[in-house]
N, C-alpha and C. Protein backbone atom coordinates (compact mmCIF):
# COMPACT_ATOMS: atom_id res chain seq x y z
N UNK A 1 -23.46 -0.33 -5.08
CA UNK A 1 -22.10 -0.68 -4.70
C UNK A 1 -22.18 -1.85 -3.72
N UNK A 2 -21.23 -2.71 -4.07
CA UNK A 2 -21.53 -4.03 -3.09
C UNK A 2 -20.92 -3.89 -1.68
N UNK A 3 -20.77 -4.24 -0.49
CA UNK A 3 -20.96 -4.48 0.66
C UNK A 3 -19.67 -4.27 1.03
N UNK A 4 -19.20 -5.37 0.35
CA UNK A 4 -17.17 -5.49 0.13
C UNK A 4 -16.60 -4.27 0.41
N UNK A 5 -17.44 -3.30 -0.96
CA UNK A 5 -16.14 -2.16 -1.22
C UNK A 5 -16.70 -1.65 -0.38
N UNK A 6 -17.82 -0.96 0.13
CA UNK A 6 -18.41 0.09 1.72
C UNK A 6 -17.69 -0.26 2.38
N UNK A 7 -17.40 -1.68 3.21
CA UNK A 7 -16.32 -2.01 4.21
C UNK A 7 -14.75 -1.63 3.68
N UNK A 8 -14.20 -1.87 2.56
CA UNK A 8 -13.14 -0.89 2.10
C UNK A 8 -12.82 -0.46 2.42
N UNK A 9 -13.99 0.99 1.53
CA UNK A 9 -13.72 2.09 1.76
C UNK A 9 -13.69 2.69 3.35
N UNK A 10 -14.37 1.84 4.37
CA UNK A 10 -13.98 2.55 5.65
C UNK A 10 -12.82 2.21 6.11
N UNK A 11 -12.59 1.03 5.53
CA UNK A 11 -11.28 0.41 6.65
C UNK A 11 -10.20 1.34 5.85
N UNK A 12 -10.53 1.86 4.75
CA UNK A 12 -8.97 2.84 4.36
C UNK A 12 -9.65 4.43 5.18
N UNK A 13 -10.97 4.69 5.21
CA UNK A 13 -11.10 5.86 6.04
C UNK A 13 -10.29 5.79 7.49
N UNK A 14 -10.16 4.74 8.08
CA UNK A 14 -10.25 4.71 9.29
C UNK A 14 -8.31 4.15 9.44
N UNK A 15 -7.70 3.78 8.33
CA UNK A 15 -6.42 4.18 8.28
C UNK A 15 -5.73 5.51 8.30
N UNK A 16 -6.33 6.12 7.20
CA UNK A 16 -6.42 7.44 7.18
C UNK A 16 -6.56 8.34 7.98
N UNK A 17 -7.58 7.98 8.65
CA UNK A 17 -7.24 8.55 10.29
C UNK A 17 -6.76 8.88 11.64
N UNK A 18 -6.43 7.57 11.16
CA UNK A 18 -5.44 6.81 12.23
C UNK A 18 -3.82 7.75 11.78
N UNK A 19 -3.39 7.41 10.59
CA UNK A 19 -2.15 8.35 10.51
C UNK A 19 -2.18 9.52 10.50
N UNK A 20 -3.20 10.10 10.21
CA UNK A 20 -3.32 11.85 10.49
C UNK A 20 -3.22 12.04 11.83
N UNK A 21 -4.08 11.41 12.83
CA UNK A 21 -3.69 11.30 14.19
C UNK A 21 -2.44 11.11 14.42
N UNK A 22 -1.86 10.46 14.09
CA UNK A 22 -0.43 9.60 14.46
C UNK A 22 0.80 11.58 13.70
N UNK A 23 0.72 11.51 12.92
CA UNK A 23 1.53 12.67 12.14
C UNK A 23 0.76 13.84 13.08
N UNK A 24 -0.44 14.43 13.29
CA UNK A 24 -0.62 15.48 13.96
C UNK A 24 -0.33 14.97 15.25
N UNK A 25 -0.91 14.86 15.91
CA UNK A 25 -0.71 14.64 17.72
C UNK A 25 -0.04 13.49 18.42
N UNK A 26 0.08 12.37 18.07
CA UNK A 26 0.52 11.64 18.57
C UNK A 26 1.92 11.12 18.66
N UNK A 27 2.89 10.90 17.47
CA UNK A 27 4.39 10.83 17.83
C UNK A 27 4.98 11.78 17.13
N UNK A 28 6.30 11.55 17.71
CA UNK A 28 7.39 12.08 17.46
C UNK A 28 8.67 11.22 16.93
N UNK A 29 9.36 11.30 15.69
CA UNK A 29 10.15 10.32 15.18
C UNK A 29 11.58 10.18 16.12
N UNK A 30 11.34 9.75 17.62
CA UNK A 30 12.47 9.64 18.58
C UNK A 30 12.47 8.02 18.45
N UNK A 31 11.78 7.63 18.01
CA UNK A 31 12.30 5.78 18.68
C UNK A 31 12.06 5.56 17.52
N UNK A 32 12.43 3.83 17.85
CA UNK A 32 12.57 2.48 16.11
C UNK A 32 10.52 2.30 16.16
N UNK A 33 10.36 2.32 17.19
CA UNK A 33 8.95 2.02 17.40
C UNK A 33 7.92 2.80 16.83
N UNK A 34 8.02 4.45 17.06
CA UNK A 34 6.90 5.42 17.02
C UNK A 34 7.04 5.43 15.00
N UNK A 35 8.50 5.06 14.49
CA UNK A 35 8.57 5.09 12.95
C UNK A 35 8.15 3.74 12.52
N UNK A 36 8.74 2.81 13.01
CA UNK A 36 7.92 1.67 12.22
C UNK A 36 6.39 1.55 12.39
N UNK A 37 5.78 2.38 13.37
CA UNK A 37 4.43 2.35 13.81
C UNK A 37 3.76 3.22 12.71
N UNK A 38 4.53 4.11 12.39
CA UNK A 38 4.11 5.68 11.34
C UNK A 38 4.28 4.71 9.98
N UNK A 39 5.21 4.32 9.19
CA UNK A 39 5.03 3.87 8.36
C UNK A 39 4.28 2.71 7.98
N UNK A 40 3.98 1.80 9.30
CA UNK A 40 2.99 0.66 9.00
C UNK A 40 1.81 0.98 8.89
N UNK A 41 1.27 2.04 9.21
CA UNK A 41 0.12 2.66 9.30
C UNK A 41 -0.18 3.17 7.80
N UNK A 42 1.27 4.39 7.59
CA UNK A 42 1.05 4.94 5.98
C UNK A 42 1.06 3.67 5.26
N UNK A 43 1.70 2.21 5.23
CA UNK A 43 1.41 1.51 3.96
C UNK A 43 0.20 0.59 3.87
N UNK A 44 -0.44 0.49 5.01
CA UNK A 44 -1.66 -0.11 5.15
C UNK A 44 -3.11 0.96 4.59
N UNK A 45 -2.88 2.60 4.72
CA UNK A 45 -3.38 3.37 4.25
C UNK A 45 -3.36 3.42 2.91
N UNK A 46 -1.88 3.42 2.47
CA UNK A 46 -1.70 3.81 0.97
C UNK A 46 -2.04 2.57 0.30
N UNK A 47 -2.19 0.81 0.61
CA UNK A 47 -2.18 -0.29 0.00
C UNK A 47 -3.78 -0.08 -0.10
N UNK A 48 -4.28 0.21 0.63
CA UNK A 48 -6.14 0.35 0.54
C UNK A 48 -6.56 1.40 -0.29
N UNK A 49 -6.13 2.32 -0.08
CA UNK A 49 -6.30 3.38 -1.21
C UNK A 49 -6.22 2.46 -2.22
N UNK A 50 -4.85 2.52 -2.83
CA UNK A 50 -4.49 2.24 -4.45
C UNK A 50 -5.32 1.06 -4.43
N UNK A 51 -5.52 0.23 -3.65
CA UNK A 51 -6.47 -1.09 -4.16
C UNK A 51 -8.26 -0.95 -4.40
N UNK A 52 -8.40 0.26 -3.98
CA UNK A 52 -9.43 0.69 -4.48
C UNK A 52 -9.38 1.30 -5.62
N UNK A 53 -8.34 1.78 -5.76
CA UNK A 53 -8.23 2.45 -7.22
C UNK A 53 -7.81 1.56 -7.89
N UNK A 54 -6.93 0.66 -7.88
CA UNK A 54 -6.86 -0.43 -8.83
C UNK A 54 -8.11 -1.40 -9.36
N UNK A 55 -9.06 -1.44 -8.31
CA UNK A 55 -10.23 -2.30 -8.39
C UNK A 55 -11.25 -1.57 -9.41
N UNK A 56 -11.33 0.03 -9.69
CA UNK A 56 -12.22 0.77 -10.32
C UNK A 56 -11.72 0.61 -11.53
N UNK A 57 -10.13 0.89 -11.99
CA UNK A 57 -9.92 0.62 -12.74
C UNK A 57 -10.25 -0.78 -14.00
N UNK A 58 -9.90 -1.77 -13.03
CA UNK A 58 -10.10 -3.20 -13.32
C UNK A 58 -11.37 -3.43 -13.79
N UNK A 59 -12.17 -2.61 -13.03
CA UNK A 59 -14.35 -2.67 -13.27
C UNK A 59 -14.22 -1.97 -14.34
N UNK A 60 -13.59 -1.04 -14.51
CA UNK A 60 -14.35 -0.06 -16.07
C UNK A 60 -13.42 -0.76 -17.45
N UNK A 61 -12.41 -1.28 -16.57
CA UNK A 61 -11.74 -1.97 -18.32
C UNK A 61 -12.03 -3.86 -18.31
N UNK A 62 -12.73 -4.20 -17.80
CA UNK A 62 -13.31 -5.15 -17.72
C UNK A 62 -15.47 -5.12 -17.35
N UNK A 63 -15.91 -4.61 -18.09
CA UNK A 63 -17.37 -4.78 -17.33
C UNK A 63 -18.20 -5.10 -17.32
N UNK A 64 -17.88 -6.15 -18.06
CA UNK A 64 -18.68 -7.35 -17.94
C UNK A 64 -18.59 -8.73 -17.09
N UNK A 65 -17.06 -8.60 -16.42
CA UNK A 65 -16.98 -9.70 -15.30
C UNK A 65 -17.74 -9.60 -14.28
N UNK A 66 -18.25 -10.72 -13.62
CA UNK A 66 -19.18 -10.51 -12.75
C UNK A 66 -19.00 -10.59 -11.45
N UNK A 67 -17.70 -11.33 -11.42
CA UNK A 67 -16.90 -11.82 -10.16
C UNK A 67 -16.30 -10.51 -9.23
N UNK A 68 -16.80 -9.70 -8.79
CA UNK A 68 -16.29 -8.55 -8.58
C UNK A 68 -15.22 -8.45 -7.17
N UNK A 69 -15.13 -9.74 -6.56
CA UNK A 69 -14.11 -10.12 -5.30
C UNK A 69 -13.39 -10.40 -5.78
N UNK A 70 -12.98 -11.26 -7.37
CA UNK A 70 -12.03 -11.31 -7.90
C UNK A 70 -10.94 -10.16 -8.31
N UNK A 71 -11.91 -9.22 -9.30
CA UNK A 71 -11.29 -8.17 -9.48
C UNK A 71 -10.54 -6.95 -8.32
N UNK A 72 -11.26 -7.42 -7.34
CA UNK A 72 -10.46 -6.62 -6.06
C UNK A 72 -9.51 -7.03 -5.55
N UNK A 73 -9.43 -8.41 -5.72
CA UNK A 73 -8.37 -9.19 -4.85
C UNK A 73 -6.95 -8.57 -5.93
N UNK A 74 -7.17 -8.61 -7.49
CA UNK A 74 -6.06 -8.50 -8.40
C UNK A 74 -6.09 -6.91 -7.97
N UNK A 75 -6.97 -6.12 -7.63
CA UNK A 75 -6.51 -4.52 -7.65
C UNK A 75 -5.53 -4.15 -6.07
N UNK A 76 -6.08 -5.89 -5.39
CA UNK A 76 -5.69 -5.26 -3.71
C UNK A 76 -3.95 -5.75 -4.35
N UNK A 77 -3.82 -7.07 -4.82
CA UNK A 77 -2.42 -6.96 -4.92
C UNK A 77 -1.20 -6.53 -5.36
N UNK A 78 -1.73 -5.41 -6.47
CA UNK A 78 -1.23 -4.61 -7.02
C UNK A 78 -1.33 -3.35 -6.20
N UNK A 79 -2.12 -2.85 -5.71
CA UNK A 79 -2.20 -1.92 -5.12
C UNK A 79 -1.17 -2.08 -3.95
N UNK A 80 -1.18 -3.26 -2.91
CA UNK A 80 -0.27 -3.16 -1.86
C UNK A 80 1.36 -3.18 -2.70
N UNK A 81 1.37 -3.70 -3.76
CA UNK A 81 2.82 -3.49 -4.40
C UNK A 81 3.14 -2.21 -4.69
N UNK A 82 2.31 -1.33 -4.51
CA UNK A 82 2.61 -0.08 -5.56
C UNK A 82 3.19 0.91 -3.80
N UNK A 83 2.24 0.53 -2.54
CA UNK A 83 2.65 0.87 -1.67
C UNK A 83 3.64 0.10 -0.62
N UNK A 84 4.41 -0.50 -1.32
CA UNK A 84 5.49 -1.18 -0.62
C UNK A 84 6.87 -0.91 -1.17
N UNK A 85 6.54 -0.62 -2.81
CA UNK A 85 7.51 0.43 -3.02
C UNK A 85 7.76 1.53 -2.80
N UNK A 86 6.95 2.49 -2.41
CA UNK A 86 6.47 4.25 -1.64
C UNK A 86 6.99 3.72 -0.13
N UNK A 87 6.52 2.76 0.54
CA UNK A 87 7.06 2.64 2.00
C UNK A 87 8.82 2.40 2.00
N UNK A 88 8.81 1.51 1.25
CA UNK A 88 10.08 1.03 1.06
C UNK A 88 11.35 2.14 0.82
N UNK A 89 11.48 2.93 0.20
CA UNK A 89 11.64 4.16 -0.10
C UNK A 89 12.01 4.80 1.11
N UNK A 90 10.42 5.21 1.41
CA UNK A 90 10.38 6.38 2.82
C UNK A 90 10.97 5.27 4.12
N UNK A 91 11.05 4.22 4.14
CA UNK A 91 11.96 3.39 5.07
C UNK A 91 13.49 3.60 5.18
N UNK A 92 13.96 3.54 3.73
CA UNK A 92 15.29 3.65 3.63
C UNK A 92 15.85 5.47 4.17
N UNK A 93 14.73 6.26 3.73
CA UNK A 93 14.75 7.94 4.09
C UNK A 93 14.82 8.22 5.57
N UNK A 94 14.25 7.38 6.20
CA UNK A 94 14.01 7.52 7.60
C UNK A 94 14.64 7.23 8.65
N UNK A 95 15.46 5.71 8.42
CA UNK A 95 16.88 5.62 9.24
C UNK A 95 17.88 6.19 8.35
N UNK A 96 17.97 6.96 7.20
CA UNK A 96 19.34 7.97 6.82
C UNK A 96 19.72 6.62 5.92
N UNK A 97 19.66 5.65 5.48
CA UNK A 97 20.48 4.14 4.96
C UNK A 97 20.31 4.46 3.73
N UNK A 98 19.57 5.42 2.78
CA UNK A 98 19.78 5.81 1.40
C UNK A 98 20.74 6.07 0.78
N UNK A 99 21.59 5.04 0.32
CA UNK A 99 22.53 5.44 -0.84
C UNK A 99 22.03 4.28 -1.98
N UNK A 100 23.15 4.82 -2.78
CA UNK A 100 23.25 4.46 -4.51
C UNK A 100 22.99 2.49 -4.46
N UNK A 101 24.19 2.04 -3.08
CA UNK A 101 23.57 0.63 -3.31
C UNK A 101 22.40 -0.13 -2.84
N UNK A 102 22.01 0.87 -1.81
CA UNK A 102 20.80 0.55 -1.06
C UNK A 102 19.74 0.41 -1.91
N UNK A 103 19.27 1.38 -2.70
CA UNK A 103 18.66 1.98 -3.02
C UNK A 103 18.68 0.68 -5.05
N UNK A 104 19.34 0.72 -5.29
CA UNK A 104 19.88 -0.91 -6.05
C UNK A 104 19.26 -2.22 -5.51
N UNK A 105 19.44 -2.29 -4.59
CA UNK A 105 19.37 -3.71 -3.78
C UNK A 105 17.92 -3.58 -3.61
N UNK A 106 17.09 -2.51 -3.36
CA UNK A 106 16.03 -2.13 -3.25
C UNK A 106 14.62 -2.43 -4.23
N UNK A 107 15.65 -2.22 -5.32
CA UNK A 107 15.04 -2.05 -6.34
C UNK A 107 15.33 -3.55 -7.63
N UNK A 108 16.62 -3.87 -6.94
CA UNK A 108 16.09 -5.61 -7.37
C UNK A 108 15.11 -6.59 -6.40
N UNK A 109 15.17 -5.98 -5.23
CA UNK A 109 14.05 -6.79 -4.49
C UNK A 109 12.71 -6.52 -4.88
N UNK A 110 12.66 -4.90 -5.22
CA UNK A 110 10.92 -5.05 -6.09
C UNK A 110 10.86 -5.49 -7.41
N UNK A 111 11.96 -5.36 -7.73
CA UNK A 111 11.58 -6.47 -9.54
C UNK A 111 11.50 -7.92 -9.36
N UNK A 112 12.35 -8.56 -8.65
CA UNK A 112 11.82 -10.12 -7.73
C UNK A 112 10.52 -10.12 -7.23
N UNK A 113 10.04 -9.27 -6.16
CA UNK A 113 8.35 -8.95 -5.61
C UNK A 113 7.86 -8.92 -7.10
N UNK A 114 7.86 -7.83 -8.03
CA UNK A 114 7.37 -7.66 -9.13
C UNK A 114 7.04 -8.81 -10.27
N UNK A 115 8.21 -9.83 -10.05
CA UNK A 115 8.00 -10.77 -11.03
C UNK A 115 6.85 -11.73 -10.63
N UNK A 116 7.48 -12.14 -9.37
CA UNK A 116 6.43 -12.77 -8.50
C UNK A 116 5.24 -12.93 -8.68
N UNK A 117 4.66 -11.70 -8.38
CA UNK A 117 3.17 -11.28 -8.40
C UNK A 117 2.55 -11.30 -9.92
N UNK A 118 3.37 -11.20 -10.69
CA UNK A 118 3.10 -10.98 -11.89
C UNK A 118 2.11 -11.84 -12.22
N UNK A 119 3.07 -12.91 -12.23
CA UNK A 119 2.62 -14.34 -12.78
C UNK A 119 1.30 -15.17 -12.42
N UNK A 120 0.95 -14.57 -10.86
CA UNK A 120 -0.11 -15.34 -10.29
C UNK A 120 -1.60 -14.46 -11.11
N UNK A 121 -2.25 -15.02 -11.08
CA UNK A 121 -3.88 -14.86 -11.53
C UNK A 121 -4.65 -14.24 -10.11
């Protein structure tokens, strides 16, 4: 396993930790601060995850590319999309702002993000 993904995989261990800390002992959802702190944490956790899983994916249906920073970079940017829609979501859940148009407006801003990203290599 190359060097890259070991460093990865800790820097999502060590997210991971960080919000289990943060959800067990450390806040309480009273301020704008202690939640935007909780969820920046969960989408920096959840964008490393899935971009590791996007990257395994990418290796076993591609395996013969050799470029293997390439293939991570396409699994990291998909992966942080997949957790910006999950944050995005639990954002709108968290100040109560979930309704029918929110939640619309929401969801044309990730098909814009979505198109976006699409296109790039």
């Amino acid at each position: 396993m190359l060097k890259f993904i070991k460093f990865r995989i800790a820097i999502a261990a060590i997210f991971w930790i960080f919000w289990l800390y943060l959800l067990l002992f450390a806040i309480s959802p009273d301020s704008y601060w202690e939640i935007f702190l909780f969820l920046g944490v969960l989408f920096f956790a959840l964008g490393s995850t899935f971009s590791l899983l996007f990257y395994l994916f990418n290796k076993k249906k591609y395996p013969n590319f050799t470029d293997l920073k390439v293939l991570y970079k396409k699994g990291s940017k998909w992966g942080f999309f997949v957790s910006f829609v999950i944050i995005g979501v639990a954002f709108l859940d968290a100040f109560h702002i979930m309704t029918v148009l929110n939640l619309c407006l929401f969801g044309l801003l990730c098909i814009g993000v979505f198109v976006q990203i699409k296109g790039r290599k």
